[in-house]
Protein backbone atom coordinates (compact mmCIF):
# COMPACT_ATOMS: atom_id res chain seq x y z
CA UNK A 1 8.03 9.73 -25.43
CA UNK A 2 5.50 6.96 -25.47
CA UNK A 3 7.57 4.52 -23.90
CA UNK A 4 8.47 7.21 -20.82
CA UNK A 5 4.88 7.44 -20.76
CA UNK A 6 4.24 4.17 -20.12
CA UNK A 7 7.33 3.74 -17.74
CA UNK A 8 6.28 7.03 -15.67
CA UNK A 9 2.02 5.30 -15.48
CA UNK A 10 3.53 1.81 -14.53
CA UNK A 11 5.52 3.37 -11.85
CA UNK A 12 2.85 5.01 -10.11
CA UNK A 13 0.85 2.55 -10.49
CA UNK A 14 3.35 0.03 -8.69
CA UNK A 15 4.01 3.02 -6.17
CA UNK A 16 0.25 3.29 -5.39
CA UNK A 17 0.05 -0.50 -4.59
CA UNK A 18 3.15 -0.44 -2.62
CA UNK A 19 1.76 2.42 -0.56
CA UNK A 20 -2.08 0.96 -0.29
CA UNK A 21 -0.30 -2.40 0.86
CA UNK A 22 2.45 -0.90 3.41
CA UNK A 23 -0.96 0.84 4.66
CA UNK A 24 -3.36 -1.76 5.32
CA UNK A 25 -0.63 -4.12 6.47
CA UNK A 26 0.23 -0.59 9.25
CA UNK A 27 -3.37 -0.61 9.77
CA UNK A 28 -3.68 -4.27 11.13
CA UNK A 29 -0.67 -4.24 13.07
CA UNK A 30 -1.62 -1.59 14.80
CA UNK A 31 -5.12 -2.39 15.41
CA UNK A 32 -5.68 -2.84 19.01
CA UNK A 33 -5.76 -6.51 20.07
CA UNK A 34 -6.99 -6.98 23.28
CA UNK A 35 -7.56 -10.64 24.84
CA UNK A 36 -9.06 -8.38 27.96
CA UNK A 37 -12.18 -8.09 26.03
CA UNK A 38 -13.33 -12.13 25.34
C-alpha cells in the first residue's frame, strides 16, 4: 500500500508540473507581441 502511495503522490506531482509547464509555455505564446507598439 505504501509503495501505491508513493507511486499515486509522484504521479501527481509529475502531472502538476506537466500542467504548470504546458501553461506558462500557452501563456507566452499567446501573449500578444506587437512590433506596432516600439
Amino acid at each position: 500500500c505504501v509503495d501505491a502511495y508513493l507511486a499515486l503522490a509522484a504521479a501527481i506531482v509529475t502531472v502538476r508540473a506537466l500542467c504548470r509547464a504546458a501553461w506558462r509555455l500557452y501563456r507566452w505564446d499567446t501573449r500578444p507581441k506587437s512590433p506596432r507598439i516600439r
